[in-house]
C-alpha atoms as a PDB file:
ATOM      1  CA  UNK A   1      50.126  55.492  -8.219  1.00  0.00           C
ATOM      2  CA  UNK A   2      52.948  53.539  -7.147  1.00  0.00           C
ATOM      3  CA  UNK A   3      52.499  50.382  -4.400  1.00  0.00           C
ATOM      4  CA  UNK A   4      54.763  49.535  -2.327  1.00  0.00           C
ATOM      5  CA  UNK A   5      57.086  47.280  -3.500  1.00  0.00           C
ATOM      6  CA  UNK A   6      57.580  49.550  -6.920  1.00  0.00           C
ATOM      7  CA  UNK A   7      58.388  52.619  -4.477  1.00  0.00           C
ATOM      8  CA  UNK A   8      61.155  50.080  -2.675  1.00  0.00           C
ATOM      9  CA  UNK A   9      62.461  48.941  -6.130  1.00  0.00           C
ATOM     10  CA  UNK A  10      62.642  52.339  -7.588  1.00  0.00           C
ATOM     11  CA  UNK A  11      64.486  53.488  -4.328  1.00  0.00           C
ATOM     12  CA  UNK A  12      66.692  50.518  -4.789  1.00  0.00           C
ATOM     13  CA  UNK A  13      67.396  51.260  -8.143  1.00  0.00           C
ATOM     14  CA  UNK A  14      68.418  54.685  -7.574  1.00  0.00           C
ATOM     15  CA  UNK A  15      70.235  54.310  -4.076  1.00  0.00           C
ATOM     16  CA  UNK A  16      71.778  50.802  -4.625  1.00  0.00           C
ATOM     17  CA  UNK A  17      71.201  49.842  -1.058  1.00  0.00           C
ATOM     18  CA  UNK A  18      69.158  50.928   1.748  1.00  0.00           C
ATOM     19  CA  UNK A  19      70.117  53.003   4.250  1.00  0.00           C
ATOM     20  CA  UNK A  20      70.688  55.884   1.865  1.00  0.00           C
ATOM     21  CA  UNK A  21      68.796  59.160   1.167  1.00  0.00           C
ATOM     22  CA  UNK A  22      67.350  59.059  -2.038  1.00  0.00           C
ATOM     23  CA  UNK A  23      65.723  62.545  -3.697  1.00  0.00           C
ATOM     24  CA  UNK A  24      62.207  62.589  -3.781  1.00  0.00           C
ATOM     25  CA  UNK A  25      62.139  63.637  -7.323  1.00  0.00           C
ATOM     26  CA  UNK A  26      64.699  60.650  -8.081  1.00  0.00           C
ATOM     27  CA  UNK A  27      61.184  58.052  -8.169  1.00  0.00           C
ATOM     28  CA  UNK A  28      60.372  59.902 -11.807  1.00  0.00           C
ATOM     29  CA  UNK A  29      56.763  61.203 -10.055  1.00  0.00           C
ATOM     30  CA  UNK A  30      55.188  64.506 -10.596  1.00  0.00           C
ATOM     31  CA  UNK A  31      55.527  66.740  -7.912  1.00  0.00           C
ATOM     32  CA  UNK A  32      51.281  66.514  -6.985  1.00  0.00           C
ATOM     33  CA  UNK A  33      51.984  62.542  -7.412  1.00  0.00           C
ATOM     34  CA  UNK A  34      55.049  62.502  -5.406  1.00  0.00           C
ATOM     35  CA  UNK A  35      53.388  64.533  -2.619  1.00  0.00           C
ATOM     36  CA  UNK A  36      50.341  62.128  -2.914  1.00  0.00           C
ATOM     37  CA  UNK A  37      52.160  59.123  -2.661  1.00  0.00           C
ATOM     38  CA  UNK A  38      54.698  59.717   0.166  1.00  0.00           C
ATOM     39  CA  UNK A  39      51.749  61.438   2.559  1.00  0.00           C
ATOM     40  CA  UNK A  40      49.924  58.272   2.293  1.00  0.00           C
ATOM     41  CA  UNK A  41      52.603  56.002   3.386  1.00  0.00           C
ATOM     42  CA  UNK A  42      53.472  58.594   5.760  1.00  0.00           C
ATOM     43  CA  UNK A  43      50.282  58.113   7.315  1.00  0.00           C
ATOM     44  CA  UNK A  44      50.088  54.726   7.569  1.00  0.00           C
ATOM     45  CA  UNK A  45      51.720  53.614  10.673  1.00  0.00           C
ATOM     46  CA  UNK A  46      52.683  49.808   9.278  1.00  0.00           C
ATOM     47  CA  UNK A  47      54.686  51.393   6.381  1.00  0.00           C
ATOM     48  CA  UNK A  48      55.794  54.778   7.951  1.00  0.00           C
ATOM     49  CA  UNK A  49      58.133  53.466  10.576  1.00  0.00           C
ATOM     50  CA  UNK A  50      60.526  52.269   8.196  1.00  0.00           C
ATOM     51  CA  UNK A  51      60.199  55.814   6.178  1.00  0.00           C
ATOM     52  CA  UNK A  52      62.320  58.629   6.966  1.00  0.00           C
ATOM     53  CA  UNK A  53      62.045  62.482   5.104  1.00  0.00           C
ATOM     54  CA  UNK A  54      64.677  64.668   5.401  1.00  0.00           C
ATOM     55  CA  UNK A  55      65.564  68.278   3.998  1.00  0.00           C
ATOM     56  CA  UNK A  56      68.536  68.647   2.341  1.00  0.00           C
ATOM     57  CA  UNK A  57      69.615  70.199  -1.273  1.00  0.00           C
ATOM     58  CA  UNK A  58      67.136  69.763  -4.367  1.00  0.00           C
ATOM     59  CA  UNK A  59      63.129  70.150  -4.627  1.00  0.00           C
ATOM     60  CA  UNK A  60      61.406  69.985  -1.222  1.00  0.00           C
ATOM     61  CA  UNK A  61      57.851  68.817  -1.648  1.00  0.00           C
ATOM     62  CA  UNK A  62      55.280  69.088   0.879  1.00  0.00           C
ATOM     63  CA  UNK A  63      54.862  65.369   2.963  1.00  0.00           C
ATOM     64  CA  UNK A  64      52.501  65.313   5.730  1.00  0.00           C
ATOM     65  CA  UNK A  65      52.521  68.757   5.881  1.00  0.00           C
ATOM     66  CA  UNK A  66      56.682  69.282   5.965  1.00  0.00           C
ATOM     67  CA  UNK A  67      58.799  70.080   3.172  1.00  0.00           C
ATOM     68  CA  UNK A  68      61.492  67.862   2.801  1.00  0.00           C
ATOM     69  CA  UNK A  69      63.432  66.642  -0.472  1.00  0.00           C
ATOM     70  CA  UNK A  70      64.735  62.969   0.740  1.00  0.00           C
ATOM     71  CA  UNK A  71      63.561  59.379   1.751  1.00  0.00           C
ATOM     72  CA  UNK A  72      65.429  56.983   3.626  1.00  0.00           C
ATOM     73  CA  UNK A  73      64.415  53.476   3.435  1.00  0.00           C
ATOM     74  CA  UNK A  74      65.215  51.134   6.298  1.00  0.00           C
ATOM     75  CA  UNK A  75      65.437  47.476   5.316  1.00  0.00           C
ATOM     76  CA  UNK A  76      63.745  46.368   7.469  1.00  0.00           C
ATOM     77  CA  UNK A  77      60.964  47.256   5.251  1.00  0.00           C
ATOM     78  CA  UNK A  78      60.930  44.036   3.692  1.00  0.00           C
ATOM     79  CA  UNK A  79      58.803  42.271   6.355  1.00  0.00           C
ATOM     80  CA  UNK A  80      55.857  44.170   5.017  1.00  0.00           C
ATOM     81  CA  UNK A  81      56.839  43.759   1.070  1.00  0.00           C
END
């Protein structure tokens, strides 16, 4: 699995900027990975405040127990990197 600063530099690489919904299935994960991965920084409260899902078109997966098919990064994520 991914840590954390290879889920922020994928995102970065595929959104350009934070701020910006990126697709779940953008971070080249399968789905059981993807699901895996997100839930557990979902859950923890340090990382997940600077996480948030949203449903829109493409693949929803199931994070946390919602389906939703995006992840918006806030920058402010990089006092934790």
């Amino acid at each position: 699995m991914l840590n954390l600063r290879d889920l922020v530099d994928r995102y970065l690489a595929v959104g350009g900027s934070f701020g910006r919904p990126v697709a779940l299935t953008s971070f080249a994960l399968a789905p059981a990975e993807a699901q895996a991965l997100f839930s557990a920084f979902d859950e923890d409260y340090h990382i997940s405040r600077f996480l948030h899902f949203s449903r829109s078109e493409g693949q929803s997966l199931l994070i946390s127990g919602e389906l939703v098919s995006h992840v918006t990064i806030d920058p402010d994520i990089s006092s934790i990197l």
